[in-house]
Protein backbone atom coordinates (compact mmCIF):
# COMPACT_ATOMS: atom_id res chain seq x y z
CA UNK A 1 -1.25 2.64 32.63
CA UNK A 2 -3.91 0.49 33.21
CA UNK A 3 -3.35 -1.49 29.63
CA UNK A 4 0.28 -2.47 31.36
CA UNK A 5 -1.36 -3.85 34.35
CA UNK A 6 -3.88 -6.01 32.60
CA UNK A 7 -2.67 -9.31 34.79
CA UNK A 8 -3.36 -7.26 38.25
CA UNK A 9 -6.80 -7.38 40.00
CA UNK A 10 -8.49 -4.22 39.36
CA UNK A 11 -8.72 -2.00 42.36
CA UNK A 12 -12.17 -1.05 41.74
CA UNK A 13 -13.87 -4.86 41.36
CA UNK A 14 -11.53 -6.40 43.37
CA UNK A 15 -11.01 -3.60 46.62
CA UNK A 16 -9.60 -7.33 48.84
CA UNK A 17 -6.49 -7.49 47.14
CA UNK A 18 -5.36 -4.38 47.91
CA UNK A 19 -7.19 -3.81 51.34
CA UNK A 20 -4.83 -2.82 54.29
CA UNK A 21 -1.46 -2.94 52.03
CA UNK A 22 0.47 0.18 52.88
CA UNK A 23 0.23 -0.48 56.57
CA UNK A 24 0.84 -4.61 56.02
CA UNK A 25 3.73 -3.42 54.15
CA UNK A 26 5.44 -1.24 56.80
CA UNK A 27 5.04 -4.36 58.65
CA UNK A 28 6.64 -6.44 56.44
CA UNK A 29 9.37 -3.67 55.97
CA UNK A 30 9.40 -3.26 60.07
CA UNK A 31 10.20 -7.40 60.52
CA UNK A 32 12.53 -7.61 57.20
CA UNK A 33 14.72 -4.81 58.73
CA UNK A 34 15.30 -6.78 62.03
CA UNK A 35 15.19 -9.93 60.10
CA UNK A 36 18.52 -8.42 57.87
CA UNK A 37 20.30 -6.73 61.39
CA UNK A 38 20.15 -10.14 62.63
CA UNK A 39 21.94 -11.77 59.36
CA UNK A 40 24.25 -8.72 59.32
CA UNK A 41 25.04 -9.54 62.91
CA UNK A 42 25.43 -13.11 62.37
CA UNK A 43 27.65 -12.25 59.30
CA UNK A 44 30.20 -9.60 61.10
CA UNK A 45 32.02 -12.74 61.98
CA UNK A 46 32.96 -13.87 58.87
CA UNK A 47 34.44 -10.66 57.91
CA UNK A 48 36.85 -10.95 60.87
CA UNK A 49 34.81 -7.67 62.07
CA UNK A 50 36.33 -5.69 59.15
CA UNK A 51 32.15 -5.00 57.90
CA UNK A 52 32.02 -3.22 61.46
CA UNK A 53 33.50 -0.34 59.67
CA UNK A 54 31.52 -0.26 57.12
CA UNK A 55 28.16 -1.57 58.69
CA UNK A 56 25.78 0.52 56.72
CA UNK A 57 27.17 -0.23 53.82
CA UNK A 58 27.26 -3.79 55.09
CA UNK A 59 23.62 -3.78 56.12
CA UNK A 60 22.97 -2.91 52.86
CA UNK A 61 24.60 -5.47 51.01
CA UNK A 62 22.93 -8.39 53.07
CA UNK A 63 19.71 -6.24 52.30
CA UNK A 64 20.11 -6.46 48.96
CA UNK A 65 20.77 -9.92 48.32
CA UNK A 66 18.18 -10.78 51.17
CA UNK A 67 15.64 -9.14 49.16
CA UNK A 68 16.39 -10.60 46.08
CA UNK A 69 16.96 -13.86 47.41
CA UNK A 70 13.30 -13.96 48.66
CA UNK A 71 11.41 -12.19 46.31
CA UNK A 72 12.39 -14.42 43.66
CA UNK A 73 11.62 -17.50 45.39
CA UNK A 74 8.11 -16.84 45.96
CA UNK A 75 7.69 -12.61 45.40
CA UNK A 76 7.91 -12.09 48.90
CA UNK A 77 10.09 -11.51 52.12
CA UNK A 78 9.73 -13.11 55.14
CA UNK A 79 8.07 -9.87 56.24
CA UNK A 80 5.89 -9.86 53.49
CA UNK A 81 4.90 -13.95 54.21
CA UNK A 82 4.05 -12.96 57.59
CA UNK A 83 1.44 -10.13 56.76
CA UNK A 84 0.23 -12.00 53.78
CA UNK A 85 1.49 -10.31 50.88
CA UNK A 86 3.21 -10.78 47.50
CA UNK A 87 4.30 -8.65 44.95
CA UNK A 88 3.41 -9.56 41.25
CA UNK A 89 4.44 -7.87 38.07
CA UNK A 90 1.75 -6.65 34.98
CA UNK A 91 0.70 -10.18 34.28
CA UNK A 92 -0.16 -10.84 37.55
CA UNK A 93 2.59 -13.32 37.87
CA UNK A 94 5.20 -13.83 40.64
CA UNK A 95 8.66 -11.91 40.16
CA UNK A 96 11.06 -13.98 39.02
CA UNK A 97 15.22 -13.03 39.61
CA UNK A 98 15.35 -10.88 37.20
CA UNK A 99 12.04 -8.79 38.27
CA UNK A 100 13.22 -9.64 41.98
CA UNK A 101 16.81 -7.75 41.48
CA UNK A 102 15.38 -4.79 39.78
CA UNK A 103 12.62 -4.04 42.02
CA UNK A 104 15.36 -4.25 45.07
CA UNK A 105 17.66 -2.77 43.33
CA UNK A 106 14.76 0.71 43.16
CA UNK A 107 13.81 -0.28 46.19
CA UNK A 108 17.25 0.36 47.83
CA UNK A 109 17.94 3.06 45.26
CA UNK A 110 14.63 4.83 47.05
CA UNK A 111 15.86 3.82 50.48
CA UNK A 112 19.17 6.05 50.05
CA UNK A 113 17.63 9.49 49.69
CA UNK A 114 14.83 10.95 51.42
CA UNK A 115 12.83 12.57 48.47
CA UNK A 116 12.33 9.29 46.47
CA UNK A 117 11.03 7.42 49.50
CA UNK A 118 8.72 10.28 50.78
CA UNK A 119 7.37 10.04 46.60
CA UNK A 120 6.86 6.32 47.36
CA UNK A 121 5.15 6.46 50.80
CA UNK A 122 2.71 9.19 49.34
CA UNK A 123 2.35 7.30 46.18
CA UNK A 124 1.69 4.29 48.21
CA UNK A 125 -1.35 5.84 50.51
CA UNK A 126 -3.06 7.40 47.75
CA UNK A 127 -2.81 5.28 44.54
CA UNK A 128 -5.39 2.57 43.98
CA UNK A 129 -3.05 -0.46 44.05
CA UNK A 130 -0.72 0.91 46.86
CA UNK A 131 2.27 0.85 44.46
CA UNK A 132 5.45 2.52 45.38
CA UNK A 133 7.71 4.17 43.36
CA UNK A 134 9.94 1.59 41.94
CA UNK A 135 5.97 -0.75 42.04
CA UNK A 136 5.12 2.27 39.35
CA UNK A 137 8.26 2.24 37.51
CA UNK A 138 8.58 -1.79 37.02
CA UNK A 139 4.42 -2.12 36.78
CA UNK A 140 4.56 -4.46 39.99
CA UNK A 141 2.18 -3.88 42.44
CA UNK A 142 1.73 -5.75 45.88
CA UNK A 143 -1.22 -7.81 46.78
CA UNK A 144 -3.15 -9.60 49.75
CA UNK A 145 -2.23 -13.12 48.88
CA UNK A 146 -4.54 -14.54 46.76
CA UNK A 147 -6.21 -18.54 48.50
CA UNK A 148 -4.97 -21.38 47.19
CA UNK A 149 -7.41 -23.48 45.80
């Protein structure tokens, strides 16, 4: 595993990057959820209130393409800005819309049953790089943001 990671800082040598991420990413995951009910609200409209019927399939949708939206444009949500994260794939590099659509699309694949997102939660609290289960599948992990210098 670790050969496939080679681009990631190692969570032995470099402990800062992954300090605090599980809880900064509930955070992020806490303020992305309102962030999306508020689009999804804003959106009903344009559906002449037909999505009302649907909502959570709605709220999923705008989720989706939220997601994917802003993880490709700089491997993080809005939630994820705010607490100072980003994810970044093997390399060490930022996700780019390919990467971005595949890791929502596990993401929300995880989100839709319970058993997969209890695996990721766990998998997140114990691992050394706080990866979650689709993190593990793709090789993506996410990371304090690093300074610019």
């Amino acid at each position: 595993m670790s050969d496939t990671l080679w681009g990631l800082p190692d969570p032995d040598l470099h402990r800062e990057f992954y300090a605090d991420v599980p809880i900064k990413r509930f955070g992020a995951w806490i303020v992305d959820t309102l962030v999306i009910m508020v689009i999804s609200i804003l959106a009903l409209p344009f559906t002449a209130f037909a999505a009302a019927f649907v909502f959570p399939a709605f709220f999923t949708v705008i989720g989706f393409a939220y997601r994917t939206v802003t993880l490709s444009r700089g491997s993080a949500t809005w939630g994820m800005r705010l607490m100072a994260l980003e994810i970044r794939n093997g390399r060490g590099e930022r996700l780019e819309a390919r990467d971005a659509a595949l890791h929502t699309a596990l993401y929300t694949g995880s989100m839709l049953t319970v058993l997969p997102q209890v695996a990721s939660i766990v998998m997140m609290l114990t691992g050394p790089r706080a990866q979650g289960l689709p993190d593990m599948i793709l090789g993506t992990a996410a990371i304090n943001r690093p300074a610019r210098g």
